[in-house]
N, C-alpha and C. Protein backbone atom coordinates (compact mmCIF):
# COMPACT_ATOMS: atom_id res chain seq x y z
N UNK A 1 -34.93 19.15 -19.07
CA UNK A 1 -34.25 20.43 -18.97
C UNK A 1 -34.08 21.02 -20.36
N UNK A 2 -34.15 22.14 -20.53
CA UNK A 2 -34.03 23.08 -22.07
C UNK A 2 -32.54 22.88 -22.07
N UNK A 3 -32.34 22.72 -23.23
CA UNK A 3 -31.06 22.49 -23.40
C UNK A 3 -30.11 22.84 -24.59
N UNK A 4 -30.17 24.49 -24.63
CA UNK A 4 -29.33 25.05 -25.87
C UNK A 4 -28.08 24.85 -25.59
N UNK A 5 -27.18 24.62 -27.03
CA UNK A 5 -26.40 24.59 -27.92
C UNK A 5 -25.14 25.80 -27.47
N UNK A 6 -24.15 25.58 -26.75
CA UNK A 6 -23.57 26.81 -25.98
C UNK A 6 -23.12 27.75 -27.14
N UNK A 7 -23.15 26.90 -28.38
CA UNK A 7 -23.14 27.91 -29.54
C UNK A 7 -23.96 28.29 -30.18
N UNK A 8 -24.99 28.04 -29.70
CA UNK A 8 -26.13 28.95 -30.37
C UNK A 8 -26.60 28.47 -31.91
N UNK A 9 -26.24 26.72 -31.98
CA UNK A 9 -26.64 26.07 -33.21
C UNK A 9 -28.07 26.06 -33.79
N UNK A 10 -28.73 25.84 -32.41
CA UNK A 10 -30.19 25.52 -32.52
C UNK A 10 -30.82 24.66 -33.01
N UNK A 11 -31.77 24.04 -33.75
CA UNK A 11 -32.16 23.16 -34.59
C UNK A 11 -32.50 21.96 -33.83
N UNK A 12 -33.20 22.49 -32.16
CA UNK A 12 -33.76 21.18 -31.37
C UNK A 12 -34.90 21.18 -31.34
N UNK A 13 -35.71 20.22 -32.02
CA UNK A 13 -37.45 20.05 -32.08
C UNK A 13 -38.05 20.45 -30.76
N UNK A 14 -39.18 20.69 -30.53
CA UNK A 14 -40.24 20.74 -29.04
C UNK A 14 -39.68 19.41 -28.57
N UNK A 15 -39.52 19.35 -27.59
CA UNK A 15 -39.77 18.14 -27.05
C UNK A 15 -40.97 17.71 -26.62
N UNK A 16 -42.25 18.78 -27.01
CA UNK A 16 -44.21 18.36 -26.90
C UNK A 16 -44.07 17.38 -28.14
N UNK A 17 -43.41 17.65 -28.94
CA UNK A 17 -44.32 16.69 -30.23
C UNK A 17 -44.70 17.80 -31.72
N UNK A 18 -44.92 18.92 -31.11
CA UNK A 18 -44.86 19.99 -32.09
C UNK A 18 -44.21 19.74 -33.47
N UNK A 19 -44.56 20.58 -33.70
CA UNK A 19 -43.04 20.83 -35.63
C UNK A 19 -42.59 21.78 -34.94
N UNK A 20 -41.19 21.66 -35.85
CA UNK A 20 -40.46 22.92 -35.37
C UNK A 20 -40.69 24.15 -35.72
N UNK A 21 -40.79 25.33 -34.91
CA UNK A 21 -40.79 26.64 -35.96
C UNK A 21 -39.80 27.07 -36.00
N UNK A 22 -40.71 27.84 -37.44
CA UNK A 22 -39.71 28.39 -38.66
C UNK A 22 -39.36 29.85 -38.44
N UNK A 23 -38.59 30.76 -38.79
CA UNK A 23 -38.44 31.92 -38.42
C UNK A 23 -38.91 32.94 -38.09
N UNK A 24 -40.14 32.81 -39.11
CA UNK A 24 -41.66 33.63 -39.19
C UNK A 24 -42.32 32.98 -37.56
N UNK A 25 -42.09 31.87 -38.12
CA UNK A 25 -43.23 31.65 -36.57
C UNK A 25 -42.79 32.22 -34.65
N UNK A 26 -41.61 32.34 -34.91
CA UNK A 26 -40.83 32.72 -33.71
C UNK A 26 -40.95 34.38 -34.05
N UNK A 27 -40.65 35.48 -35.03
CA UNK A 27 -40.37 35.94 -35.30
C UNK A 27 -42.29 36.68 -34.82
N UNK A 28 -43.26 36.35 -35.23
CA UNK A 28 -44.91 36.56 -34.89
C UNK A 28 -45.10 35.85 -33.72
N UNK A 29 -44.82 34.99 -32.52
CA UNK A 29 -44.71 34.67 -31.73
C UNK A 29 -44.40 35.73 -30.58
N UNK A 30 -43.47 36.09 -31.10
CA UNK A 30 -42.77 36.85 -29.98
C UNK A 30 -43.40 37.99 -29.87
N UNK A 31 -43.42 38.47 -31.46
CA UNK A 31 -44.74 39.68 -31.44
C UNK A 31 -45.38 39.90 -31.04
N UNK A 32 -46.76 38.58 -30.58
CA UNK A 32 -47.34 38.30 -30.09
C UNK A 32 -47.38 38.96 -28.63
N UNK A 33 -46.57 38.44 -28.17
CA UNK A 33 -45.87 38.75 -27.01
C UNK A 33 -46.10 40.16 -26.90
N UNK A 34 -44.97 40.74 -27.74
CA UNK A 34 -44.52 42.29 -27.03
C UNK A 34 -46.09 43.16 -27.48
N UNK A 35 -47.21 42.82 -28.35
CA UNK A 35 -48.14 43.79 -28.41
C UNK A 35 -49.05 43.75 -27.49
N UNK A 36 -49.38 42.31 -27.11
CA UNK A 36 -50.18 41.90 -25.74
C UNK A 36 -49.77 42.15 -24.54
N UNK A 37 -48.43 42.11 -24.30
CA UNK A 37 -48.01 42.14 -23.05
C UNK A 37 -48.04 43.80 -21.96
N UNK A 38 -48.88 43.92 -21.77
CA UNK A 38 -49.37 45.45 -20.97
C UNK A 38 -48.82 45.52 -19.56
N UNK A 39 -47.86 45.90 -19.35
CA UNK A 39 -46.94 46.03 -17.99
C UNK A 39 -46.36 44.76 -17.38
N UNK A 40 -46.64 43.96 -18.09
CA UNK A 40 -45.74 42.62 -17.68
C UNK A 40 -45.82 41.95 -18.56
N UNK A 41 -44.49 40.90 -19.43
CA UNK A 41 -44.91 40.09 -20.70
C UNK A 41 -44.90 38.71 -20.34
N UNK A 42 -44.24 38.24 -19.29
CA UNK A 42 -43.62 36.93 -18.97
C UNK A 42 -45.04 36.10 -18.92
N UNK A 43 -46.28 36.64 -17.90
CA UNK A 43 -47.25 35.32 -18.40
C UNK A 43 -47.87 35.50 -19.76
N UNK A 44 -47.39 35.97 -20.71
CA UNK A 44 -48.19 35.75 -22.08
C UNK A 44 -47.46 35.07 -22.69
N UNK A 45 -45.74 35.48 -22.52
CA UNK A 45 -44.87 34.48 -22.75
C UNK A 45 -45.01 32.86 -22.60
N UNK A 46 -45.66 32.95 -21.25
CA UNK A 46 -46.22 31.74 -20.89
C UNK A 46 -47.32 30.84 -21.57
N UNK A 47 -47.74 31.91 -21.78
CA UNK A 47 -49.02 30.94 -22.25
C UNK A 47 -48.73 31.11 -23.43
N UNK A 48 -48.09 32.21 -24.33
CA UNK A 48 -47.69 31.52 -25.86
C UNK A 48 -46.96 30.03 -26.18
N UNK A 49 -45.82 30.15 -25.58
CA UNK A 49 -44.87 29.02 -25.36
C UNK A 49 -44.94 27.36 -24.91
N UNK A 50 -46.06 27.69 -24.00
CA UNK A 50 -46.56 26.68 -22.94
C UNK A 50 -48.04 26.04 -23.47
N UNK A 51 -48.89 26.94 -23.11
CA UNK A 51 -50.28 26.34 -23.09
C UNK A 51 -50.77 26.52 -25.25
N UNK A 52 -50.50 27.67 -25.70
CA UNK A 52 -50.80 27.95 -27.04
C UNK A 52 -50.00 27.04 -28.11
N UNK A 53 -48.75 27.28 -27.90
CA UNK A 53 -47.96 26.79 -29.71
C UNK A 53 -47.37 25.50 -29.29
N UNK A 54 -47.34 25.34 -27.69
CA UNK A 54 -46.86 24.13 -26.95
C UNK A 54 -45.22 23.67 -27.34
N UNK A 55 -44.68 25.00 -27.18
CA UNK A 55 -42.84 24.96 -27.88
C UNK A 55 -42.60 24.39 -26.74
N UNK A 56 -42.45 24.19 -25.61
CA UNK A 56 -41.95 23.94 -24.46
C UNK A 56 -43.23 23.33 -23.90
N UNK A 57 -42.52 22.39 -22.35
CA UNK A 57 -43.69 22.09 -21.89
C UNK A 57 -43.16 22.80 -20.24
N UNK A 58 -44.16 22.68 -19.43
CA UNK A 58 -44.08 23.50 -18.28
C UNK A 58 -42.95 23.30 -17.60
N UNK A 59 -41.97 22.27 -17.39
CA UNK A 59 -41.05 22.00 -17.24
C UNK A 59 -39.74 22.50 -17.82
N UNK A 60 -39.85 22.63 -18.58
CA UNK A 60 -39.14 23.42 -19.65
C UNK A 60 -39.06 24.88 -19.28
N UNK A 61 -40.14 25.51 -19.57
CA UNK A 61 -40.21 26.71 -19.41
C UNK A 61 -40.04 27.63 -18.20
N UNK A 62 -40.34 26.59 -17.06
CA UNK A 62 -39.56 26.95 -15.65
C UNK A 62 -37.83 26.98 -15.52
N UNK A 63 -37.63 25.61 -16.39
CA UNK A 63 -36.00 25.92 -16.32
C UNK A 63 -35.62 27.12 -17.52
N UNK A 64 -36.01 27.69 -18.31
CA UNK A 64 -35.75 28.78 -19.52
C UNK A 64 -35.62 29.98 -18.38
N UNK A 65 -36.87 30.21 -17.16
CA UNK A 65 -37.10 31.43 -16.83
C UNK A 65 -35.93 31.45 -16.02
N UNK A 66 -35.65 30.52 -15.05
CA UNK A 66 -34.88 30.30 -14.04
C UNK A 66 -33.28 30.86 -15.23
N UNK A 67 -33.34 30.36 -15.94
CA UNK A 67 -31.81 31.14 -16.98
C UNK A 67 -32.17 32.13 -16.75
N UNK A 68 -33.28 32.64 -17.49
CA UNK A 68 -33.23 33.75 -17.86
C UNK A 68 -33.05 35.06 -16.91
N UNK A 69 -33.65 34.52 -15.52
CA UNK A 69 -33.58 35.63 -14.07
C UNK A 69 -32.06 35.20 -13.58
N UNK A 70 -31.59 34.64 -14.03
CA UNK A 70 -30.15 33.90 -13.54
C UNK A 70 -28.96 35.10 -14.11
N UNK A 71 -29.13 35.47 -15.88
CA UNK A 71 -28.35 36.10 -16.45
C UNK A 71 -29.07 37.58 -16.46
N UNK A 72 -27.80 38.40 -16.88
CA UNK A 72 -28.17 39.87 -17.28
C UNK A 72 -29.25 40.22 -17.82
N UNK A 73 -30.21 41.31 -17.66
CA UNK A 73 -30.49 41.68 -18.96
C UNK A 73 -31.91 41.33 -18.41
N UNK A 74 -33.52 41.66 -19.34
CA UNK A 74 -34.35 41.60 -19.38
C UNK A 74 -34.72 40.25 -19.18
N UNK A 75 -35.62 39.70 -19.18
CA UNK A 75 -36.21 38.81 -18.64
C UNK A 75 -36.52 38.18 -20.25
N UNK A 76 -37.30 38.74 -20.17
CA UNK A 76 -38.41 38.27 -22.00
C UNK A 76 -37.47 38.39 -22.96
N UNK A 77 -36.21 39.32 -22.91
CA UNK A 77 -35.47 39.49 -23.87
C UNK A 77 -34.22 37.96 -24.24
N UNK A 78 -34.29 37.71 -22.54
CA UNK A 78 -33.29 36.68 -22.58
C UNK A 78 -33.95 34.96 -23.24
N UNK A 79 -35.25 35.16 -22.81
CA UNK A 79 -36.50 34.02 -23.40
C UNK A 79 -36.38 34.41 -24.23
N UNK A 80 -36.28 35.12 -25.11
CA UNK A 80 -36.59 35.22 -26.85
C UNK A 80 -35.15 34.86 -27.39
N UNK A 81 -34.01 35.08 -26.28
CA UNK A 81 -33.01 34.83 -27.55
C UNK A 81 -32.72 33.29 -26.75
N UNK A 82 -32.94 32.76 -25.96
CA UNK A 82 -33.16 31.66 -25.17
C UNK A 82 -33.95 30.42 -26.53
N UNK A 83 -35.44 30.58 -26.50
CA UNK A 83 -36.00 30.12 -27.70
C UNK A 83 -35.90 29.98 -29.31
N UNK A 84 -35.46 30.82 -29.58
CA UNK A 84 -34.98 31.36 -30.91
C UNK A 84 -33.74 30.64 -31.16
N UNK A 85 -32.67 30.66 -30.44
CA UNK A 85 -31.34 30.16 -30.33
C UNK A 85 -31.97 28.52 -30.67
N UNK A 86 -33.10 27.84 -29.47
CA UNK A 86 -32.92 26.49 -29.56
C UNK A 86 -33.26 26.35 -30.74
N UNK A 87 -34.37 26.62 -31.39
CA UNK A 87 -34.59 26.63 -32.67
C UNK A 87 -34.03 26.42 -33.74
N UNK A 88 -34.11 27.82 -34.11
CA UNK A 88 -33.61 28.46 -35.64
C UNK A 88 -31.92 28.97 -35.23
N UNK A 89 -31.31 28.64 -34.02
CA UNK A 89 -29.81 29.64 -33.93
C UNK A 89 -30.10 30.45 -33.93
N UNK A 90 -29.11 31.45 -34.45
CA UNK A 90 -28.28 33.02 -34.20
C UNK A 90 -29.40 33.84 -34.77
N UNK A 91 -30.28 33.13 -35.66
CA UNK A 91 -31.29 33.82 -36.74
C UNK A 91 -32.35 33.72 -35.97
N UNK A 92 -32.72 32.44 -35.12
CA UNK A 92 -33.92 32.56 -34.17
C UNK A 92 -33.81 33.53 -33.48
N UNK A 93 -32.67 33.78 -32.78
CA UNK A 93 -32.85 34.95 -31.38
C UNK A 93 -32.80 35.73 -32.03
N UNK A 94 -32.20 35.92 -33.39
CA UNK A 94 -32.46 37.77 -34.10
C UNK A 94 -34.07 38.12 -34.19
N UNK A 95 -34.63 36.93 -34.58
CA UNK A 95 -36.01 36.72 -34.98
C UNK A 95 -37.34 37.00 -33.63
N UNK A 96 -36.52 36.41 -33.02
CA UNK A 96 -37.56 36.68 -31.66
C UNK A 96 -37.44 37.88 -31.11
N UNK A 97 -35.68 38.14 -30.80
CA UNK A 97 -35.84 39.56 -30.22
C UNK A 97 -36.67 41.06 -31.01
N UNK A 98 -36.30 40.52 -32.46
CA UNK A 98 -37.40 41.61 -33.12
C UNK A 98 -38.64 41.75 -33.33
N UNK A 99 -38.73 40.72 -32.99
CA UNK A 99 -40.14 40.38 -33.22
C UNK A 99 -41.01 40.94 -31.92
N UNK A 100 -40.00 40.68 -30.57
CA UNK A 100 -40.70 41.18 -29.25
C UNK A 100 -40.87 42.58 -29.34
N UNK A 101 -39.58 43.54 -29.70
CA UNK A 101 -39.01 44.73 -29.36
C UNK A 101 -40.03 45.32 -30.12
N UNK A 102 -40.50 45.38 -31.76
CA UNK A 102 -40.59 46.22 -32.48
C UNK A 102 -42.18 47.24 -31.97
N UNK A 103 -42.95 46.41 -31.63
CA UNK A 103 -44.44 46.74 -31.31
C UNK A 103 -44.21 47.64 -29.86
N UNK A 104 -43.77 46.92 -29.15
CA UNK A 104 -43.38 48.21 -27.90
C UNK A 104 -42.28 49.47 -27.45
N UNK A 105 -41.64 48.93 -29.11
CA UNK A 105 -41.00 50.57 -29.21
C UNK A 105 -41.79 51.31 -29.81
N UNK A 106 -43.06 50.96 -30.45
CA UNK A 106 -43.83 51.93 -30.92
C UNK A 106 -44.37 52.25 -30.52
N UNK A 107 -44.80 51.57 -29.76
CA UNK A 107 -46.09 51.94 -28.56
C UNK A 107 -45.33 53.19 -27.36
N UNK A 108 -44.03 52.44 -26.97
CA UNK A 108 -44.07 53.47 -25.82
C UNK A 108 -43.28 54.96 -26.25
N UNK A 109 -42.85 55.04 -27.78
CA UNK A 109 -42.91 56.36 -28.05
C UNK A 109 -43.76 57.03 -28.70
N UNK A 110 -45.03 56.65 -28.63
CA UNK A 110 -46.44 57.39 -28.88
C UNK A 110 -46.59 57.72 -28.04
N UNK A 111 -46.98 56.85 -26.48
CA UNK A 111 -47.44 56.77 -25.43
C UNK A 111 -46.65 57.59 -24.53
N UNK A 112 -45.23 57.99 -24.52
CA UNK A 112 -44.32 59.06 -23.89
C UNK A 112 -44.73 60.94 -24.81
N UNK A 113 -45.36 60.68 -26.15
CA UNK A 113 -45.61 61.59 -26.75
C UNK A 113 -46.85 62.52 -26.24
N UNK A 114 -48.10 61.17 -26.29
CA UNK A 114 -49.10 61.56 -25.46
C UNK A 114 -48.74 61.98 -23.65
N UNK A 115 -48.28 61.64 -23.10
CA UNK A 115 -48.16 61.49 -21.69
C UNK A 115 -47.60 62.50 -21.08
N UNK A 116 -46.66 63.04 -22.19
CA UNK A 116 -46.28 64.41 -22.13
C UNK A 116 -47.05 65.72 -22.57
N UNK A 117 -48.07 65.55 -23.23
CA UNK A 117 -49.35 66.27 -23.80
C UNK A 117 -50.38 66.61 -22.05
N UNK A 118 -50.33 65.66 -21.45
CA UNK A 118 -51.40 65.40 -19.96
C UNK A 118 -50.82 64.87 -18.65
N UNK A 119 -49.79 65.13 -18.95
CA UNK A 119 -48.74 65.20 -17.45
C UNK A 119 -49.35 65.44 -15.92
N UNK A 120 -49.70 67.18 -16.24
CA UNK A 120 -50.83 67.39 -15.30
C UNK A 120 -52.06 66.80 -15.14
N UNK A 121 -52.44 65.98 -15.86
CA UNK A 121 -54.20 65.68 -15.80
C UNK A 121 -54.19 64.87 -14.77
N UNK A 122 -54.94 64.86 -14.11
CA UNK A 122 -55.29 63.93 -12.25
C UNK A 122 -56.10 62.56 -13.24
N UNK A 123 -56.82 62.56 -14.17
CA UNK A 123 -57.11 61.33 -14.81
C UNK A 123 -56.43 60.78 -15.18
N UNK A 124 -55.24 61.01 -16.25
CA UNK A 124 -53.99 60.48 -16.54
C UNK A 124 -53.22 59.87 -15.39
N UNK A 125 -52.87 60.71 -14.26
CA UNK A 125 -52.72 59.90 -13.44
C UNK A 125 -52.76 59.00 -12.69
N UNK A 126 -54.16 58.95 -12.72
CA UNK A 126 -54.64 57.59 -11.97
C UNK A 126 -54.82 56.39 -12.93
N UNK A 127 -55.34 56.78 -14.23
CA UNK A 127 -54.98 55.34 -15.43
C UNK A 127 -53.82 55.22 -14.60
N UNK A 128 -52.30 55.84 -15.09
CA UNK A 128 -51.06 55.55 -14.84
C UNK A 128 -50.88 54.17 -13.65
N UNK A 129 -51.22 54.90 -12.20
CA UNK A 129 -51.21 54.07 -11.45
C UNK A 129 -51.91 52.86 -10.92
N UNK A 130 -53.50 52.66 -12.35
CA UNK A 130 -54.29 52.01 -12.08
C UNK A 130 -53.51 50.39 -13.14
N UNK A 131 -52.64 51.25 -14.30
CA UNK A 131 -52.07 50.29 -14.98
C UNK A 131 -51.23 49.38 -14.09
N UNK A 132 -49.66 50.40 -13.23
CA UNK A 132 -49.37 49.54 -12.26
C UNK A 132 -49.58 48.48 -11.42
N UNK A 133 -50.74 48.71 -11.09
CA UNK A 133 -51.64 47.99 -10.01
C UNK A 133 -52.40 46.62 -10.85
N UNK A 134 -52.51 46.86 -12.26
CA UNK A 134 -52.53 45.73 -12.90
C UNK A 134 -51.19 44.78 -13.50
N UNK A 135 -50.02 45.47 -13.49
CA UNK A 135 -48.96 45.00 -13.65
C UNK A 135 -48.72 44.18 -12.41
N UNK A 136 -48.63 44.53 -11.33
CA UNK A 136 -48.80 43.89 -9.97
C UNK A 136 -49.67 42.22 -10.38
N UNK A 137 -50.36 42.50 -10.14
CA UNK A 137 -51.07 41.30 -10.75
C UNK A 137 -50.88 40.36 -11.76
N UNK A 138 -49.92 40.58 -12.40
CA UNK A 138 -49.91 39.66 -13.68
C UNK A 138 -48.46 38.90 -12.95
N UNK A 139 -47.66 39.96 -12.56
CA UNK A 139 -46.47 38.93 -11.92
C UNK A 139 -46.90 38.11 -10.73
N UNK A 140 -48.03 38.18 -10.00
CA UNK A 140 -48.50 37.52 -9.13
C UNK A 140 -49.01 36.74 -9.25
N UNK A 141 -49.55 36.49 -10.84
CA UNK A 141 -50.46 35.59 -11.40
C UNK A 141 -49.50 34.68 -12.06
N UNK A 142 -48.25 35.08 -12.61
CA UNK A 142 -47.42 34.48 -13.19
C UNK A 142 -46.45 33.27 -12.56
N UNK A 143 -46.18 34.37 -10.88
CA UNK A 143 -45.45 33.65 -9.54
C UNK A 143 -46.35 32.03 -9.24
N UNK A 144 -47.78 32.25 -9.41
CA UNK A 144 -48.68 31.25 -9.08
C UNK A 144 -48.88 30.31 -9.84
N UNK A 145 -48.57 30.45 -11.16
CA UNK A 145 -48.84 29.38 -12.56
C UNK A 145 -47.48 28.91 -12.64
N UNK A 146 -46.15 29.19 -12.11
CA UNK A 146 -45.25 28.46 -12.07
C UNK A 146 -45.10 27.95 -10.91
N UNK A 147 -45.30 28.33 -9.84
CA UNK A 147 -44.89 27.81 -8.47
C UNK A 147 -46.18 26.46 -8.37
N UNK A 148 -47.32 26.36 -8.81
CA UNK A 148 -48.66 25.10 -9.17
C UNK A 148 -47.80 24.12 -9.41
N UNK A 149 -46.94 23.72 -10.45
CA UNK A 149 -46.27 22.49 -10.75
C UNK A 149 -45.03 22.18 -10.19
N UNK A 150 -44.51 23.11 -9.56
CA UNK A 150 -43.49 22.89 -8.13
C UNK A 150 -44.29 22.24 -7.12
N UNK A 151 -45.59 22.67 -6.86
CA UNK A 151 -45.93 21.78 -5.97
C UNK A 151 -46.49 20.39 -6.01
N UNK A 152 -47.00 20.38 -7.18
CA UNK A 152 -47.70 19.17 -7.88
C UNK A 152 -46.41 18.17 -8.14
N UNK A 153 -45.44 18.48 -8.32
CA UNK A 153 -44.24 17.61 -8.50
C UNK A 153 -43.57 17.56 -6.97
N UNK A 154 -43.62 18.12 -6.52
CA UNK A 154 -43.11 18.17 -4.94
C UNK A 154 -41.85 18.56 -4.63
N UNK A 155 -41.73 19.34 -5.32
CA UNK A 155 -40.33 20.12 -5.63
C UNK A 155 -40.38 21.60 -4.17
N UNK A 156 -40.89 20.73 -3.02
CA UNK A 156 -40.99 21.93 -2.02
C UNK A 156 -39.83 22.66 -1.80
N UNK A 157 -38.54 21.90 -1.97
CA UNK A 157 -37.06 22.85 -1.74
C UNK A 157 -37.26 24.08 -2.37
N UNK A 158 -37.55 23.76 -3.66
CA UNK A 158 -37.51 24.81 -4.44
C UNK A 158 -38.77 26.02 -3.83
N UNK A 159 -39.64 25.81 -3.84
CA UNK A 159 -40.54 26.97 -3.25
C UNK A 159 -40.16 27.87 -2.03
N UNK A 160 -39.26 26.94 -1.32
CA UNK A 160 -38.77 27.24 0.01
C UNK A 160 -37.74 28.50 -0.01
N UNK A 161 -37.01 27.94 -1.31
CA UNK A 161 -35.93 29.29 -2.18
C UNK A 161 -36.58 29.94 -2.73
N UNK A 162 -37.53 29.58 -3.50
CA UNK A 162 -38.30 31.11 -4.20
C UNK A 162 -38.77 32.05 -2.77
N UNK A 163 -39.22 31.58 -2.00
CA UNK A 163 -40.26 32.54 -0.80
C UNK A 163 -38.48 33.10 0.11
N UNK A 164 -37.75 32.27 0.05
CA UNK A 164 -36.86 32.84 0.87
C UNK A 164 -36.02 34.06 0.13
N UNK A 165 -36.23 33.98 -1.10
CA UNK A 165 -35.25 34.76 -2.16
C UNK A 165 -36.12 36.05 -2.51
N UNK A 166 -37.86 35.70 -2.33
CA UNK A 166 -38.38 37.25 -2.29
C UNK A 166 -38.69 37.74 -1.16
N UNK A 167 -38.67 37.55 -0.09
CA UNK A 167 -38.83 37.42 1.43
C UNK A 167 -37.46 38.18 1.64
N UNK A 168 -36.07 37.86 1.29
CA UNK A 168 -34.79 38.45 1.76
C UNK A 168 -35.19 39.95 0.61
N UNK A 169 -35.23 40.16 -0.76
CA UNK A 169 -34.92 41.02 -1.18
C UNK A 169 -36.63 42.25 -1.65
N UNK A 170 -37.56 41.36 -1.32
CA UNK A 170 -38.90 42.07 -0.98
C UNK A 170 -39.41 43.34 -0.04
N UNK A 171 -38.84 42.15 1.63
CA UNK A 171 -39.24 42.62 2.24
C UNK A 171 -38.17 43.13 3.44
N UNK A 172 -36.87 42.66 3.43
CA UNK A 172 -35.73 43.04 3.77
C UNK A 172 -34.93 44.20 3.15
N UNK A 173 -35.29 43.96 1.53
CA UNK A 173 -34.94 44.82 0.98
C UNK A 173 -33.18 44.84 0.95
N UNK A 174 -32.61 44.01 1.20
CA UNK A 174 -31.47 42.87 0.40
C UNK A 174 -31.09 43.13 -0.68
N UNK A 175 -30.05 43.05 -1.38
CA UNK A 175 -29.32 43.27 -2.91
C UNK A 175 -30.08 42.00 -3.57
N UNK A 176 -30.31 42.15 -4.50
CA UNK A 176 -30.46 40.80 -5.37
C UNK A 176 -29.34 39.74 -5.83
N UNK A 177 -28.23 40.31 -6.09
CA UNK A 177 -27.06 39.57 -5.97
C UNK A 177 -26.41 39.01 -5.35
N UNK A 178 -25.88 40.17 -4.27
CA UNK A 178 -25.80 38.97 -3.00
C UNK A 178 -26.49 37.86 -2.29
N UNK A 179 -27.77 38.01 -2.72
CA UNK A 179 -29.12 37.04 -2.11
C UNK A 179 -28.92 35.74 -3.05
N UNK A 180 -28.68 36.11 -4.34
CA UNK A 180 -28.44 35.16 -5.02
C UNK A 180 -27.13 34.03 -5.04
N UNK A 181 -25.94 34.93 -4.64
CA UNK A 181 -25.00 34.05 -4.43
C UNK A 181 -24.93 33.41 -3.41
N UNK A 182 -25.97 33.64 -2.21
CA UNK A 182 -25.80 32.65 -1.39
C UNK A 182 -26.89 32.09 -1.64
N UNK A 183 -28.22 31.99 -2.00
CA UNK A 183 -29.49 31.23 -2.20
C UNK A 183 -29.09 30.05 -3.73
N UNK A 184 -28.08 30.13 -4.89
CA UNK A 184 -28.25 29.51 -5.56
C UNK A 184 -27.60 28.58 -5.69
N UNK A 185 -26.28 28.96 -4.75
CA UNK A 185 -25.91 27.47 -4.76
C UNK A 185 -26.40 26.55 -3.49
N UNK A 186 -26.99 26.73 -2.48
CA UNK A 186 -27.50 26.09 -1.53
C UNK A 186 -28.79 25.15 -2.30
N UNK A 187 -29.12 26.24 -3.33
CA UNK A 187 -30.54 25.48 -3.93
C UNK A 187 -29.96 24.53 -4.72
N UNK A 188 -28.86 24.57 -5.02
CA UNK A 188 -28.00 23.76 -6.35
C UNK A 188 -27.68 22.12 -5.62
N UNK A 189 -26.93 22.40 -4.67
CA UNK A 189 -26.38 21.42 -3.77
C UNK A 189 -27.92 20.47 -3.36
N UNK A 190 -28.83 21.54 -2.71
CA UNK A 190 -29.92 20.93 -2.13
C UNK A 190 -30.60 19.87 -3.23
N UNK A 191 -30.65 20.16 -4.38
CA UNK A 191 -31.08 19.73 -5.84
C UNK A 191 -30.36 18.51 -6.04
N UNK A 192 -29.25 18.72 -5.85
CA UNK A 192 -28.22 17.68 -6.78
C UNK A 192 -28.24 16.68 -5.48
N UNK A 193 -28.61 17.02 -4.25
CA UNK A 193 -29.00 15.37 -3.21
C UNK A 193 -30.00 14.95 -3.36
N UNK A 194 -30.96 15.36 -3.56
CA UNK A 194 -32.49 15.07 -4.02
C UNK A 194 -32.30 14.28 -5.29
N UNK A 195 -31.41 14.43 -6.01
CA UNK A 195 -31.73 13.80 -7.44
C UNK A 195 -30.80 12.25 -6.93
C-alpha cells in the first residue's frame, strides 16, 4: 500500500528498487505528463510512474488512484501532490503540481484563443468532437490496464464495485457521492474479511 506521511514528510524510496527522485525529476515527470496528456492524463500518468521511471509498482499505483478519486479535487492533481509528498514532501507536491499545470495552461490559453478565431468552422468542429471521442478511449484504456491486475490477483470483489459504482452513476445516472457512501464502505468491510 502507498503510504504517505499524514504530514507530508516524504522521503520514502520506490519500493521497485529505483533511486529516489530528486525535485527536478518529479518536477519533469509530471511535465511529462501535463504536455502529453491530450484529453485524458491518468494513463500517461500511468505509464510514467508505473511502466517508465518505475516510482511505484502497479499495486501501488492502484491504491494512489483509488485516494486520489476518493478525495476532492482533480484526479492527476491529487497524484502529483500524492507522489511528490512521498518523496521530496511539501516541495515534491509543489514540484509536481507545477510541473503538471504549467504546459497545459499554456496550451489551453492559446487553444481557447484560436478556437475563438473558428467557432463557426464545421471542421473545427468535428476535430473538437473527434478529440472527445479519443478522450473516451484513453479512460477506457486506462479502466482496462488497471482492472488486468485485479483480475490476475483475484481481487474479483473489487471489480464487482468498480462495475457496480459505474453501472449506478453511468447508467442510472446516480450522484457520485451518495453511490460512494454506500459502495465504499461495503467494499471496505468486504476487504477487511478477505484479508
Amino acid at each position: 500500500m502507498l503510504k504517505t506521511p499524514p504530514e507530508l514528510t516524504g522521503r520514502q524510496p520506490p519500493t521497485t528498487g529505483t533511486p529516489m527522485p530528486a525535485l527536478r525529476d518529479i518536477f519533469l515527470g509530471f511535465f511529462s505528463i501535463g504536455i502529453n496528456g491530450f484529453g485524458g492524463v491518468m494513463p500517461f500518468a500511468r505509464r510514467m510512474l508505473v511502466e517508465q521511471r518505475h516510482w511505484l509498482s502497479e499495486e501501488e499505483f492502484i491504491d494512489a488512484l483509488s485516494m486520489c478519486q476518493f478525495v476532492p479535487g482533480p484526479n492527476i492533481v491529487n497524484m502529483a501532490v500524492i507522489i511528490g509528498a512521498r518523496f521530496q514532501g511539501k516541495l515534491g507536491s509543489l514540484a509536481g503540481v507545477l510541473g503538471l499545470m504549467i504546459a497545459p495552461m499554456i496550451i489551453v490559453i492559446a487553444a481557447y484563443t484560436l478556437l475563438v478565431q473558428v467557432a463557426d468552422n464545421p471542421i473545427a468542429i468535428g476535430a473538437i468532437r473527434g478529440m472527445s471521442a479519443a478522450a473516451s478511449g484513453l479512460v477506457v484504456a486506462l479502466a482496462l490496464k488497471v482492472g488486468m491486475p485485479m483480475l490476475r490477483r483475484k481481487y474479483v470483489s473489487s471489480l464487482i464495485f468498480t462495475v457496480a459504482a459505474a453501472v449506478a452513476v453511468g447508467i442510472f445516472r446516480l450522484p457520485l457521492l451518495p453511490t460512494l457512501a454506500v459502495l465504499v464502505p461495503i467494499s471496505i468491510v468486504t476487504q477487511w474479511r478477505r484479508a
